[in-house]
PDB file of N, CA and C in Angstrom:
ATOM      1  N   UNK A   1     176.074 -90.582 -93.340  1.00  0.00           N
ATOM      2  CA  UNK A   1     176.129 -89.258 -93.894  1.00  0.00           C
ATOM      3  C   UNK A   1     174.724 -88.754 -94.244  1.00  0.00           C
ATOM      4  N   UNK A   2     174.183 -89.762 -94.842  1.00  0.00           N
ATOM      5  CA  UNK A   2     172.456 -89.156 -95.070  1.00  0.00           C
ATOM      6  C   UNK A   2     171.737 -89.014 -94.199  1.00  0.00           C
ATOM      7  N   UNK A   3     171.716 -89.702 -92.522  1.00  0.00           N
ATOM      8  CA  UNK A   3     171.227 -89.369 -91.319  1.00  0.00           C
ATOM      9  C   UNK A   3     171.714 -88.004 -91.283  1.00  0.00           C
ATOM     10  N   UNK A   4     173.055 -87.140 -91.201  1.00  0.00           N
ATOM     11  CA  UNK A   4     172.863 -86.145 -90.414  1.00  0.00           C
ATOM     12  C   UNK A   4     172.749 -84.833 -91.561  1.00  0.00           C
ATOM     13  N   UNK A   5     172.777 -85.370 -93.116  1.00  0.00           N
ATOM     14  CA  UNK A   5     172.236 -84.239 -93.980  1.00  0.00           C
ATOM     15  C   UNK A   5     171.152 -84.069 -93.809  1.00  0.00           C
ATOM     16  N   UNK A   6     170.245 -84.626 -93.793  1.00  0.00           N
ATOM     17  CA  UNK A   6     168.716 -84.360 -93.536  1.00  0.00           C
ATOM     18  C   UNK A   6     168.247 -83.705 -92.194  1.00  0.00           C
ATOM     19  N   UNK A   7     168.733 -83.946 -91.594  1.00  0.00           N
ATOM     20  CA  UNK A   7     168.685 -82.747 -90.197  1.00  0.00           C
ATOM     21  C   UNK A   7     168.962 -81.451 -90.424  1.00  0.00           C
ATOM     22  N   UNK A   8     170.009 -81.356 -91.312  1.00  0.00           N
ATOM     23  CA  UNK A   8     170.689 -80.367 -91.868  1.00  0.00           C
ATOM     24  C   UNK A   8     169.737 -79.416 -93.104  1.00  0.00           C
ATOM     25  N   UNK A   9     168.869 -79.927 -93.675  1.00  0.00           N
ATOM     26  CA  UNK A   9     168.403 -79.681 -94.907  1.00  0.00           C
ATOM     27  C   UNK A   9     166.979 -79.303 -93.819  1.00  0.00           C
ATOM     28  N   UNK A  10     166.477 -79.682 -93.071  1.00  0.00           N
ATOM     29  CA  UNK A  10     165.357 -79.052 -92.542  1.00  0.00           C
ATOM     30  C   UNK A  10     165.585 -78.156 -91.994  1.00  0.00           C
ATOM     31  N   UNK A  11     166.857 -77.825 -91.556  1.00  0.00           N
ATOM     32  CA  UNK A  11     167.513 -76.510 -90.476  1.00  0.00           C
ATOM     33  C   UNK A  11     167.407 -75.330 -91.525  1.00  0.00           C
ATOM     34  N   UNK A  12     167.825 -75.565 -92.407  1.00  0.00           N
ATOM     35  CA  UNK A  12     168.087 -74.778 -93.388  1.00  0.00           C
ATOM     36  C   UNK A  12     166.790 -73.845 -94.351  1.00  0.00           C
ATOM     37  N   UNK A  13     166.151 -75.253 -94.233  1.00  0.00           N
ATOM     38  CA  UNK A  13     164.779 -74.680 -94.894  1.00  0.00           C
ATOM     39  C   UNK A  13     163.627 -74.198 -94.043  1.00  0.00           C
ATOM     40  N   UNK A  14     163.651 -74.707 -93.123  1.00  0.00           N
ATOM     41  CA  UNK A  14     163.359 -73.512 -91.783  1.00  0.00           C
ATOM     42  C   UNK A  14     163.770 -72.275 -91.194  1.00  0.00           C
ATOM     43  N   UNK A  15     165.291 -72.205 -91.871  1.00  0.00           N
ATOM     44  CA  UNK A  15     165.900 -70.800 -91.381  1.00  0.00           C
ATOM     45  C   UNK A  15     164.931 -70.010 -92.482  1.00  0.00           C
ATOM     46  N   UNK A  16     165.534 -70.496 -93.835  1.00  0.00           N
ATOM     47  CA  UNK A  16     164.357 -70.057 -95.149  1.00  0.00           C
ATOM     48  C   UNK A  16     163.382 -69.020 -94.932  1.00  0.00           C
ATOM     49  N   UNK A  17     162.604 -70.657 -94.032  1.00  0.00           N
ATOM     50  CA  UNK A  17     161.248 -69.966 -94.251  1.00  0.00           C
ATOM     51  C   UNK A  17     160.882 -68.743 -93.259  1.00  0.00           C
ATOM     52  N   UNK A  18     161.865 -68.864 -92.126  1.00  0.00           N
ATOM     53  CA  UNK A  18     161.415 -68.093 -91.306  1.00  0.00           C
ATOM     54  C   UNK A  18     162.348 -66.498 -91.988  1.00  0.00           C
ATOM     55  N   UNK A  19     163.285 -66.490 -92.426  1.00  0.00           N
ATOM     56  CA  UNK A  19     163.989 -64.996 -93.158  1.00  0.00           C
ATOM     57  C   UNK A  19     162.378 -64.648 -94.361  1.00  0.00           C
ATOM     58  N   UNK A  20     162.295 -65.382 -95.209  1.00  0.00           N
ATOM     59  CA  UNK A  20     161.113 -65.160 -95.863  1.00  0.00           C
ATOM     60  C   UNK A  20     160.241 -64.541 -95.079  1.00  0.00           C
ATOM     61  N   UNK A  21     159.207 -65.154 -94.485  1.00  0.00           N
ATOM     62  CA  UNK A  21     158.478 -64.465 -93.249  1.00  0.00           C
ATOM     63  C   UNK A  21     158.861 -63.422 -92.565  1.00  0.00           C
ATOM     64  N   UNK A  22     159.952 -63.394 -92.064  1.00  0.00           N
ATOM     65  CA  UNK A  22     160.403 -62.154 -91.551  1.00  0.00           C
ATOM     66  C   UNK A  22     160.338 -61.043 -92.618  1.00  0.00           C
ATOM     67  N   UNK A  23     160.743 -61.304 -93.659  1.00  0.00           N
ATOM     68  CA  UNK A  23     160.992 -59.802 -94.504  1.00  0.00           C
ATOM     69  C   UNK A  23     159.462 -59.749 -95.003  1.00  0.00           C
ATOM     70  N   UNK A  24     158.659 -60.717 -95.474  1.00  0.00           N
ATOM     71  CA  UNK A  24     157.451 -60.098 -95.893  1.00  0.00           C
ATOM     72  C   UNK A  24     156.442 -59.192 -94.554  1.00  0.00           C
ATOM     73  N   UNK A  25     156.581 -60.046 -93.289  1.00  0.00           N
ATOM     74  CA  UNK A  25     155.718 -59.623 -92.212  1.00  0.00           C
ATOM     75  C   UNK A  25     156.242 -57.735 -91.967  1.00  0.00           C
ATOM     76  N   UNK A  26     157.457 -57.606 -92.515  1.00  0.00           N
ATOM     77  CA  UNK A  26     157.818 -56.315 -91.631  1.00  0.00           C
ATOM     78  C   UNK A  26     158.169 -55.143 -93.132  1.00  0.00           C
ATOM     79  N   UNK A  27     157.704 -55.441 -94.170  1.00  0.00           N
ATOM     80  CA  UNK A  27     157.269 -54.865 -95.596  1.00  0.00           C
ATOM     81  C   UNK A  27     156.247 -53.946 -95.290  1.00  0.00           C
ATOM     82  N   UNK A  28     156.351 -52.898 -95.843  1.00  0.00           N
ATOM     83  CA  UNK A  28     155.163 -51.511 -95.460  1.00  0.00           C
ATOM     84  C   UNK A  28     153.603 -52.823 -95.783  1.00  0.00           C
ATOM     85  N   UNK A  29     153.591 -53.477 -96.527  1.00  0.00           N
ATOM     86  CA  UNK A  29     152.322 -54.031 -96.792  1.00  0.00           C
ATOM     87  C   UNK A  29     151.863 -55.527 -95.210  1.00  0.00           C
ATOM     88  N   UNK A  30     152.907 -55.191 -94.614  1.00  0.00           N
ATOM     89  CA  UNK A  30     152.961 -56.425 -93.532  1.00  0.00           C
ATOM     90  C   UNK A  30     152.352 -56.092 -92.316  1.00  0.00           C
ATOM     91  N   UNK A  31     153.260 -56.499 -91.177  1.00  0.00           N
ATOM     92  CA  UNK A  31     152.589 -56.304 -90.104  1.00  0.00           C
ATOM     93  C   UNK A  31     152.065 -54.489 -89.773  1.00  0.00           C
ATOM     94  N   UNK A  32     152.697 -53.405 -90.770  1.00  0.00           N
ATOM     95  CA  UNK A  32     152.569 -51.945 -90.313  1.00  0.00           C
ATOM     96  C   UNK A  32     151.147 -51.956 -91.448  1.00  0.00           C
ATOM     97  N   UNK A  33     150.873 -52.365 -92.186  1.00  0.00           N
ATOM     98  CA  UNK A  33     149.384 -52.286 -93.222  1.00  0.00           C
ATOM     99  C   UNK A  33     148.308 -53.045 -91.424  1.00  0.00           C
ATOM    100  N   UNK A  34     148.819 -53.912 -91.520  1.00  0.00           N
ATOM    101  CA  UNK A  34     147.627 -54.684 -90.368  1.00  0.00           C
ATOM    102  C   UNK A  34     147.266 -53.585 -89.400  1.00  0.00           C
ATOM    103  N   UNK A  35     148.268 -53.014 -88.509  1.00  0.00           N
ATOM    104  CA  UNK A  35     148.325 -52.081 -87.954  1.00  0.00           C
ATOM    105  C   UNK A  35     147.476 -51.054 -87.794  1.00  0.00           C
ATOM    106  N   UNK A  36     147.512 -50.940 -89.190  1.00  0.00           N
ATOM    107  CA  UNK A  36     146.761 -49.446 -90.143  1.00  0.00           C
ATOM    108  C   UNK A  36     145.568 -49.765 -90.251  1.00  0.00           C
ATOM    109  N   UNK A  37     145.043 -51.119 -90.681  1.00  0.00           N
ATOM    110  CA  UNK A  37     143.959 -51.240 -90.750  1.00  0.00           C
ATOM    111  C   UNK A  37     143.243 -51.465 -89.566  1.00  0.00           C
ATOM    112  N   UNK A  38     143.802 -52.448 -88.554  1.00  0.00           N
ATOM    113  CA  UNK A  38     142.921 -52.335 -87.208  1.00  0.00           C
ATOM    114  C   UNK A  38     142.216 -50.778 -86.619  1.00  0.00           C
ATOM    115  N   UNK A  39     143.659 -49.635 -86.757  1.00  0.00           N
ATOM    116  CA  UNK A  39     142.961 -48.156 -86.425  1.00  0.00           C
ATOM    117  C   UNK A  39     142.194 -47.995 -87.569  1.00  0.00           C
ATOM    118  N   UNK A  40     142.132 -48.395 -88.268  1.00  0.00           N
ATOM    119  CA  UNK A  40     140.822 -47.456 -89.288  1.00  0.00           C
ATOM    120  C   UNK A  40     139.620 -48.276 -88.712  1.00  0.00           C
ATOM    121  N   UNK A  41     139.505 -49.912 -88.261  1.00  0.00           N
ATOM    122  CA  UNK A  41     138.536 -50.536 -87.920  1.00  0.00           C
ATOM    123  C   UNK A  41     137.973 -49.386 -86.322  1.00  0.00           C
ATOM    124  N   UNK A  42     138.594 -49.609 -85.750  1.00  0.00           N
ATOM    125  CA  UNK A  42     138.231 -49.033 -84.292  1.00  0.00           C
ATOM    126  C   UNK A  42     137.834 -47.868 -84.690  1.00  0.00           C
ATOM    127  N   UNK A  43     138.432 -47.234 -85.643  1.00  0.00           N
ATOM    128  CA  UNK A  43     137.734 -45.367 -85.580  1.00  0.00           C
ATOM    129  C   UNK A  43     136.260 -46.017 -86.320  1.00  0.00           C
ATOM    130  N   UNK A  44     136.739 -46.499 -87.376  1.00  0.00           N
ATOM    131  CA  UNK A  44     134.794 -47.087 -87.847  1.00  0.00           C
ATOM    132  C   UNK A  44     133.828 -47.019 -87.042  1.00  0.00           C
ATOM    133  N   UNK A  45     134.111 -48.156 -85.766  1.00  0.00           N
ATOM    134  CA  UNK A  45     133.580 -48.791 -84.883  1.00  0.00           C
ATOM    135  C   UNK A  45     133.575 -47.637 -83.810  1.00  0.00           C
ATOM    136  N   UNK A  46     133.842 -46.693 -83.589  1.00  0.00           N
ATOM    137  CA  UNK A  46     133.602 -45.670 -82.844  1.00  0.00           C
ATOM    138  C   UNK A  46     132.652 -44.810 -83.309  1.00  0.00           C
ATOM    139  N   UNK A  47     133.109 -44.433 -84.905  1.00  0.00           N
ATOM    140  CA  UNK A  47     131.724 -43.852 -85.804  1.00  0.00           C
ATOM    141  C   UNK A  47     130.438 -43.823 -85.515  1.00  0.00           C
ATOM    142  N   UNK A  48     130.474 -45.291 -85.560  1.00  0.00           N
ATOM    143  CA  UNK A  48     129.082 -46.109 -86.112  1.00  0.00           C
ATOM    144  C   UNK A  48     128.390 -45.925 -84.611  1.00  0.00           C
ATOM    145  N   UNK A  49     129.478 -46.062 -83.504  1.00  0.00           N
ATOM    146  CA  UNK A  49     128.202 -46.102 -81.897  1.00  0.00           C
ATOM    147  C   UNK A  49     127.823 -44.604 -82.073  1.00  0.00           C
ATOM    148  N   UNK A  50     128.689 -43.541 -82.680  1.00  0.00           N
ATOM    149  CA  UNK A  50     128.207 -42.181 -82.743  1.00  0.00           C
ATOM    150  C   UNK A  50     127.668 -41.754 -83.310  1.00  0.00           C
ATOM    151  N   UNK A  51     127.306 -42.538 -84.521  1.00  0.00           N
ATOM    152  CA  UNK A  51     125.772 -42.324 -85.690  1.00  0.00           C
ATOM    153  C   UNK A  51     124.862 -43.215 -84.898  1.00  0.00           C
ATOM    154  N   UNK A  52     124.647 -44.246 -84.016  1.00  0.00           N
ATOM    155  CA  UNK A  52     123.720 -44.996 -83.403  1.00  0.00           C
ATOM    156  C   UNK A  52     123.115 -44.283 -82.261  1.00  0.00           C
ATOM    157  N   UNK A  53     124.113 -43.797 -81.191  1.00  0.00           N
ATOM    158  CA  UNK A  53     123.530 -42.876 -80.545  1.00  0.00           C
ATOM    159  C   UNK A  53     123.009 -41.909 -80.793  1.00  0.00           C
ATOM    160  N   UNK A  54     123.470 -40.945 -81.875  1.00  0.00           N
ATOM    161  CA  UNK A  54     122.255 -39.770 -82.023  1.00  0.00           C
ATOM    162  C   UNK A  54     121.232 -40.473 -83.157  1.00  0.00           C
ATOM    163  N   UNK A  55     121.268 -41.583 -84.013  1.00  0.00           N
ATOM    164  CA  UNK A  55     119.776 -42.262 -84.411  1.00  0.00           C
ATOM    165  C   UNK A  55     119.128 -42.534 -83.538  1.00  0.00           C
ATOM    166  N   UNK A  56     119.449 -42.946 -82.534  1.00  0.00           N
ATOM    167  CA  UNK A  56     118.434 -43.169 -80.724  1.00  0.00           C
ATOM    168  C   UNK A  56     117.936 -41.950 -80.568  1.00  0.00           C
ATOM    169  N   UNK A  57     118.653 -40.913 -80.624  1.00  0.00           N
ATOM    170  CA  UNK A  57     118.385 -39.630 -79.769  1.00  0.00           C
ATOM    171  C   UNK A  57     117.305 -39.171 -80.609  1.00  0.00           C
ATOM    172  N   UNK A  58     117.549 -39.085 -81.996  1.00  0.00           N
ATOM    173  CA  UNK A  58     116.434 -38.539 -82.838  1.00  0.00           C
ATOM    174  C   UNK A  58     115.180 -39.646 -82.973  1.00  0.00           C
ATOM    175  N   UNK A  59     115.651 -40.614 -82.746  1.00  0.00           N
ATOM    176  CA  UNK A  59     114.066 -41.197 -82.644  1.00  0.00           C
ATOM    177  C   UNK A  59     113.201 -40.901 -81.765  1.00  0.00           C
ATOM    178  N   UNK A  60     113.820 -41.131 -80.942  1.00  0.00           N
ATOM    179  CA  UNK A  60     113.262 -40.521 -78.808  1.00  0.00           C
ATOM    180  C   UNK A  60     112.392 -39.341 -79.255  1.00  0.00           C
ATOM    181  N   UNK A  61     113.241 -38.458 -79.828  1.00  0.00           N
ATOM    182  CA  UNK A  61     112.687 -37.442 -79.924  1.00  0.00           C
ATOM    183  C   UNK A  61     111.562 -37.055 -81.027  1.00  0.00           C
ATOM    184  N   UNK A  62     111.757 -37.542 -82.112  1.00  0.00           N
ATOM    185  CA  UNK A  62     110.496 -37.915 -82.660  1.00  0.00           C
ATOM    186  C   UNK A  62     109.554 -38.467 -82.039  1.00  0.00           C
ATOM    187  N   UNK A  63     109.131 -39.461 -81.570  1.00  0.00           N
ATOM    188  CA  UNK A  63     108.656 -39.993 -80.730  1.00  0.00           C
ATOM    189  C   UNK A  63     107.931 -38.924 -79.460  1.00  0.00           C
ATOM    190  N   UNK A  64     108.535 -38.386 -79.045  1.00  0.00           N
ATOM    191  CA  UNK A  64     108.603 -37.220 -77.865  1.00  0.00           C
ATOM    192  C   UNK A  64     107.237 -36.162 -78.591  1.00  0.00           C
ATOM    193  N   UNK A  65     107.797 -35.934 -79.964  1.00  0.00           N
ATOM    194  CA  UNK A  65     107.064 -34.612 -80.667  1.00  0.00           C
ATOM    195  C   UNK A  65     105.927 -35.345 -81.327  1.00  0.00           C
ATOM    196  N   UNK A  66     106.066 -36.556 -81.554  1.00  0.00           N
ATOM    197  CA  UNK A  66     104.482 -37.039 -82.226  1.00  0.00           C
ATOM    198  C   UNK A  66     102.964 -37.387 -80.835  1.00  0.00           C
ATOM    199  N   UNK A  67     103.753 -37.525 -79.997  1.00  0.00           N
ATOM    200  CA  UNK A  67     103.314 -37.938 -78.832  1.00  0.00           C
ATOM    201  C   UNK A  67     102.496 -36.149 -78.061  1.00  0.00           C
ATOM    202  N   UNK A  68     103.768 -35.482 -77.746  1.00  0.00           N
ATOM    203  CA  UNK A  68     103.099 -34.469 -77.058  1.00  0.00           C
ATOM    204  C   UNK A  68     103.081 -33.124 -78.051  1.00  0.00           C
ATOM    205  N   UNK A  69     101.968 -33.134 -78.201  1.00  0.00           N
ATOM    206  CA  UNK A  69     101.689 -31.598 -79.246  1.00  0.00           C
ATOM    207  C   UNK A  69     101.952 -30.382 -78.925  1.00  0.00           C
ATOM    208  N   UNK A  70     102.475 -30.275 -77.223  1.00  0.00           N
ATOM    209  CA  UNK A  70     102.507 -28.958 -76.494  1.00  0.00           C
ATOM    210  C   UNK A  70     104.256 -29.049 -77.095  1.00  0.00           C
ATOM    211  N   UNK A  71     104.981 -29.775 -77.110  1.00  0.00           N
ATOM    212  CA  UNK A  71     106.768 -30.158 -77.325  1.00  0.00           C
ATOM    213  C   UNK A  71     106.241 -29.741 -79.226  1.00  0.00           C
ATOM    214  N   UNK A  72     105.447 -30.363 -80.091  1.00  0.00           N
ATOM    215  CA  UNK A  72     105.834 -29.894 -81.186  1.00  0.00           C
ATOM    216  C   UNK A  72     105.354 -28.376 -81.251  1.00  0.00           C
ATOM    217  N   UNK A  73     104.715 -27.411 -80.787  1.00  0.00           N
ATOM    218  CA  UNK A  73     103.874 -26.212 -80.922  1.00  0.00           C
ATOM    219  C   UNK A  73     105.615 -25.450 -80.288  1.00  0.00           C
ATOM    220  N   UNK A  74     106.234 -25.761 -79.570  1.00  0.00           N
ATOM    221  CA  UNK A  74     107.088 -25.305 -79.273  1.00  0.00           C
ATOM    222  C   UNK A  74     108.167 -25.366 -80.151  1.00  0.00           C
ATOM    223  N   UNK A  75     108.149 -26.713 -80.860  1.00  0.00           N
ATOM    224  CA  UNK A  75     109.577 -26.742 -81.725  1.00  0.00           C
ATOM    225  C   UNK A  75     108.726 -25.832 -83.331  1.00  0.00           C
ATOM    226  N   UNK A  76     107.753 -25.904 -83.340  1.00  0.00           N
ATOM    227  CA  UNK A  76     107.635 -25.130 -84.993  1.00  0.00           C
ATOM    228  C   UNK A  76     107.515 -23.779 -84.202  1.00  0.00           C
ATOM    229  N   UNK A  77     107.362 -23.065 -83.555  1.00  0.00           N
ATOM    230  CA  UNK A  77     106.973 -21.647 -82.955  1.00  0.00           C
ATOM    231  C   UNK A  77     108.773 -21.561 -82.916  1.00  0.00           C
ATOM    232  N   UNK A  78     109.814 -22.306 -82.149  1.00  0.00           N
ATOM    233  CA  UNK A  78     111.465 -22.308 -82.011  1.00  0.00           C
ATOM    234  C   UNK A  78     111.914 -22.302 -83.934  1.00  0.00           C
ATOM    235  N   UNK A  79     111.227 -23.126 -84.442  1.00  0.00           N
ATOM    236  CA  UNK A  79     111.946 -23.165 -85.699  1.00  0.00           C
ATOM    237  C   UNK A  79     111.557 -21.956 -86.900  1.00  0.00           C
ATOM    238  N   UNK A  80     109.907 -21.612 -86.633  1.00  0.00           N
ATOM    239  CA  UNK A  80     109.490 -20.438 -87.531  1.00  0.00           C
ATOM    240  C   UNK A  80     110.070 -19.259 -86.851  1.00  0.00           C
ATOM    241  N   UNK A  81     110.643 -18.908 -85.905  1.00  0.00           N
ATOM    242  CA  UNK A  81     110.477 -17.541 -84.940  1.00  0.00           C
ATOM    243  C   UNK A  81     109.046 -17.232 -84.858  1.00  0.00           C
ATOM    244  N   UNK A  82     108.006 -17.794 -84.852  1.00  0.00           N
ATOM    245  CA  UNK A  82     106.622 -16.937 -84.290  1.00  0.00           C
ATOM    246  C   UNK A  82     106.350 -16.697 -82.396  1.00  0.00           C
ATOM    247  N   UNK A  83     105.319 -15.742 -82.536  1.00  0.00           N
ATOM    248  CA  UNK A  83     104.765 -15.178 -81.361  1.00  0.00           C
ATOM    249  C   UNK A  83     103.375 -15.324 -81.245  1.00  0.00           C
ATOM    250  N   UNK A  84     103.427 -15.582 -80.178  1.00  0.00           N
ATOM    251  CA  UNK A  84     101.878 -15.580 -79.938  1.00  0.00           C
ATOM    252  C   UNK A  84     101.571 -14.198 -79.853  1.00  0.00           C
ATOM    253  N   UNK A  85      99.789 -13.766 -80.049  1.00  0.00           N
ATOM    254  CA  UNK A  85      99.630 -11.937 -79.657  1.00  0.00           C
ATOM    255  C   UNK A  85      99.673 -11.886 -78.800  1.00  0.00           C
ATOM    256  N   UNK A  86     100.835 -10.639 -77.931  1.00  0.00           N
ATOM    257  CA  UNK A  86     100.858 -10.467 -77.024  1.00  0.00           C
ATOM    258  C   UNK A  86     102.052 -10.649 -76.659  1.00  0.00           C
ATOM    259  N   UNK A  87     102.998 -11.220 -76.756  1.00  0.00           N
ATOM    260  CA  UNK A  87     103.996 -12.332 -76.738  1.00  0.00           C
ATOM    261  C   UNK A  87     105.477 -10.754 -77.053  1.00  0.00           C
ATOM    262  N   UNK A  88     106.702 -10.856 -76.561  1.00  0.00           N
ATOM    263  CA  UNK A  88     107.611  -9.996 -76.891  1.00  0.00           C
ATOM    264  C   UNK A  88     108.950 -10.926 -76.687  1.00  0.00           C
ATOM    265  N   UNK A  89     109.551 -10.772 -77.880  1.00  0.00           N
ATOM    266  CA  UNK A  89     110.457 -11.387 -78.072  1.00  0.00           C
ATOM    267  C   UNK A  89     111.401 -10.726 -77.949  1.00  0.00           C
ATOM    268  N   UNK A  90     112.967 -10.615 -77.008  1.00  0.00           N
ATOM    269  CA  UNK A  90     113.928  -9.967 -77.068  1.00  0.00           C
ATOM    270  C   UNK A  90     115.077 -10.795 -78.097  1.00  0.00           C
ATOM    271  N   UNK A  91     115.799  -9.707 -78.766  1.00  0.00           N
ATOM    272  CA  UNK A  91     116.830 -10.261 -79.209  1.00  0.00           C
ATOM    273  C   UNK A  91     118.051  -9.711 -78.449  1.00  0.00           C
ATOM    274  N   UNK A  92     119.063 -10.322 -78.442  1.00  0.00           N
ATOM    275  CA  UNK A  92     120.553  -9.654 -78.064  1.00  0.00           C
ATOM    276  C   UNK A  92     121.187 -10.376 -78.400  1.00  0.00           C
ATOM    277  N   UNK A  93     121.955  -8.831 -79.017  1.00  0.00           N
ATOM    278  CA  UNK A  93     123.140  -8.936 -79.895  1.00  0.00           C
ATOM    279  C   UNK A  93     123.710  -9.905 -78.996  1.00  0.00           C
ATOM    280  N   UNK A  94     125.027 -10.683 -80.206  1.00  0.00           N
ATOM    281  CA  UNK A  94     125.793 -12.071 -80.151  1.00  0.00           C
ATOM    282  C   UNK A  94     127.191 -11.059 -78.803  1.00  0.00           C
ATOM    283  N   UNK A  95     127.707 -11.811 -77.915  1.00  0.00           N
ATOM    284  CA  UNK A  95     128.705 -11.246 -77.668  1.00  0.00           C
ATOM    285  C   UNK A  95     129.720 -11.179 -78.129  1.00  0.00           C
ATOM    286  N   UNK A  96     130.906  -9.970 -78.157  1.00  0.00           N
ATOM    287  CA  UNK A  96     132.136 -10.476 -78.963  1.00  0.00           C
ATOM    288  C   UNK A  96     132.929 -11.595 -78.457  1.00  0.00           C
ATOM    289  N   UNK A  97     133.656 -11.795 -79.103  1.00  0.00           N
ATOM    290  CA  UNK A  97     134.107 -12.804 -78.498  1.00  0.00           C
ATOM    291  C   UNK A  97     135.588 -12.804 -78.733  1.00  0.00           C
ATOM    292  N   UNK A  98     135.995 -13.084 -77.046  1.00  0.00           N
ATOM    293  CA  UNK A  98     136.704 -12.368 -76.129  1.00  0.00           C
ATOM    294  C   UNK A  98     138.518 -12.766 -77.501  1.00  0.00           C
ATOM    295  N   UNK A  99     139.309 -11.538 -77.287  1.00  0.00           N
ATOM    296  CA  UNK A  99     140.445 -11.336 -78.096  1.00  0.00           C
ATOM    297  C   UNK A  99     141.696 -11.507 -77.494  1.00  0.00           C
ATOM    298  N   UNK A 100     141.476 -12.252 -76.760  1.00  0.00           N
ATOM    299  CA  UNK A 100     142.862 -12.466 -75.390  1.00  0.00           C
ATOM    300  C   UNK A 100     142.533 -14.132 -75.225  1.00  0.00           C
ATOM    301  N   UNK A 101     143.533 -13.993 -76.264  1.00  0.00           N
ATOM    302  CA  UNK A 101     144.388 -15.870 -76.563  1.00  0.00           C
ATOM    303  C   UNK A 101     145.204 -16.025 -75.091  1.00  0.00           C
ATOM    304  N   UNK A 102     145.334 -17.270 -75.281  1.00  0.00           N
ATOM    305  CA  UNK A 102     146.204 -18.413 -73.955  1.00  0.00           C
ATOM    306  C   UNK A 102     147.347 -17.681 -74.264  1.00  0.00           C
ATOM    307  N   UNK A 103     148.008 -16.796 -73.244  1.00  0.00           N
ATOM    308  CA  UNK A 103     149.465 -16.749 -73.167  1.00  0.00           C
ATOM    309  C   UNK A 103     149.886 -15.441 -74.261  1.00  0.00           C
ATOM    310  N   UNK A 104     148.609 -14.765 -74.126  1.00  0.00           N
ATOM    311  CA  UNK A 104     149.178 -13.079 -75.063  1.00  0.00           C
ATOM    312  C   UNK A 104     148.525 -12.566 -74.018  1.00  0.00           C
ATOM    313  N   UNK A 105     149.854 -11.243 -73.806  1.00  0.00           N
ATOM    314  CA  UNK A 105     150.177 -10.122 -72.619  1.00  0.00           C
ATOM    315  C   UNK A 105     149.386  -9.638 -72.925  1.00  0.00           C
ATOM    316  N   UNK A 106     148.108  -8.585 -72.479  1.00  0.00           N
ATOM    317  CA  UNK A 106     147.396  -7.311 -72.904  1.00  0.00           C
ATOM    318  C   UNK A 106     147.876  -6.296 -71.849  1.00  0.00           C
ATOM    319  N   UNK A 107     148.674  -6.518 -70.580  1.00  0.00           N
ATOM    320  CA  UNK A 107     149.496  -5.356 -70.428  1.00  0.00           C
ATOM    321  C   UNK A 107     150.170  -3.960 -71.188  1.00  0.00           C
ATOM    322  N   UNK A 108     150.503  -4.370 -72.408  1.00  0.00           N
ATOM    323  CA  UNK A 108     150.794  -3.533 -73.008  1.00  0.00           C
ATOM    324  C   UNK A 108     150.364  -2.785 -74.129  1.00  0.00           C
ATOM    325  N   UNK A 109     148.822  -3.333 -74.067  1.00  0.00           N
ATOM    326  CA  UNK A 109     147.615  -2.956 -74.712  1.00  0.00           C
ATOM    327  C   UNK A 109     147.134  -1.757 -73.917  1.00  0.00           C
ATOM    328  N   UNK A 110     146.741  -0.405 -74.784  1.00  0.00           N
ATOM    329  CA  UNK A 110     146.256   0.629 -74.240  1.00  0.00           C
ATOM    330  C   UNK A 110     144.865   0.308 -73.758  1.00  0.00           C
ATOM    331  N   UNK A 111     144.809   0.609 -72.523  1.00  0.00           N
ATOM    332  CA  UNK A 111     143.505   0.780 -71.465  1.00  0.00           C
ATOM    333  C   UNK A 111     142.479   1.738 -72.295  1.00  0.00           C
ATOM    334  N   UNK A 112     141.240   1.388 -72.438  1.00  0.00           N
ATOM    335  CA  UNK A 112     140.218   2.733 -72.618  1.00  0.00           C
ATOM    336  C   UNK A 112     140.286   3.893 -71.350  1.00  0.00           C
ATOM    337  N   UNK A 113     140.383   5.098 -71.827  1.00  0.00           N
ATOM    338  CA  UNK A 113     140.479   6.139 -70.882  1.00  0.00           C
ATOM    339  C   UNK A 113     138.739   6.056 -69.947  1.00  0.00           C
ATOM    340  N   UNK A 114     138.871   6.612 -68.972  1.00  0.00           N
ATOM    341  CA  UNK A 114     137.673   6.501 -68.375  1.00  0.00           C
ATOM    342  C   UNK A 114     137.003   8.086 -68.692  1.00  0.00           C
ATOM    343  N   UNK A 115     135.338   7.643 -69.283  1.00  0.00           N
ATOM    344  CA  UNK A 115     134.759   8.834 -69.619  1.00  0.00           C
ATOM    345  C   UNK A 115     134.874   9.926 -68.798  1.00  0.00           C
ATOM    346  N   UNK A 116     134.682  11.499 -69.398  1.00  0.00           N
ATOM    347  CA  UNK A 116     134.770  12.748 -68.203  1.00  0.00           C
ATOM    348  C   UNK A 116     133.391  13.535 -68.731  1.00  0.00           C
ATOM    349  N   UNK A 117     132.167  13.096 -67.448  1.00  0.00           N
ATOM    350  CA  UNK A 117     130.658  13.375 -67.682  1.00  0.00           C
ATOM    351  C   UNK A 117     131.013  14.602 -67.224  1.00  0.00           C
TER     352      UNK A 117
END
């Protein structure tokens, strides 16, 4: 009788352990928290190459402007608005910007009449 209780008593405490396990692994704090945290790791880790790449880019480019003085005379002349004498700067106006959304009719929007010179 004690040979086949003890077979019995490990079955049991293995079913146990594995219902235990089961209900903690599948608990909002279980396998769906792990989940959660791996995507917050990967968006991190996507971050960080996208703050690394433009720290590259702005170094380059530092680099670029300490190096050639004709590239910085251009970026402080781009950043002050100055002119050299002589020099004419056009401005133009911003365009509007355009009022005909994805999937709205202007068919039934009145046409401008055409001028009568």
């Amino acid at each position: 009788m004690k040979r086949i209780l003890s077979p019995l008593v490990l079955i049991a405490f293995a079913a146990l352990v594995g219902t235990y396990g089961y209900l903690t692994l599948s608990r909002p704090q279980g396998i769906p928290a792990l989940h959660g945290k791996w995507n917050e790791i990967r968006k991190m880790e996507e971050e960080n190459a996208a703050l690394q790449r433009e720290n590259d880019y702005r170094h380059k480019r530092i680099e670029k402007l300490r190096d050639n003085t004709s590239e910085q005379e251009l970026e402080i002349r781009k950043k002050l608005k100055l002119l050299r004498p002589g020099e004419t700067s056009f401005i133009l106006p911003e365009q509007p910007k355009s009022q005909n959304a994805p999937g709205r009719d202007d068919s039934k929007a009145p046409s401008p009449s055409p001028s009568q010179d």
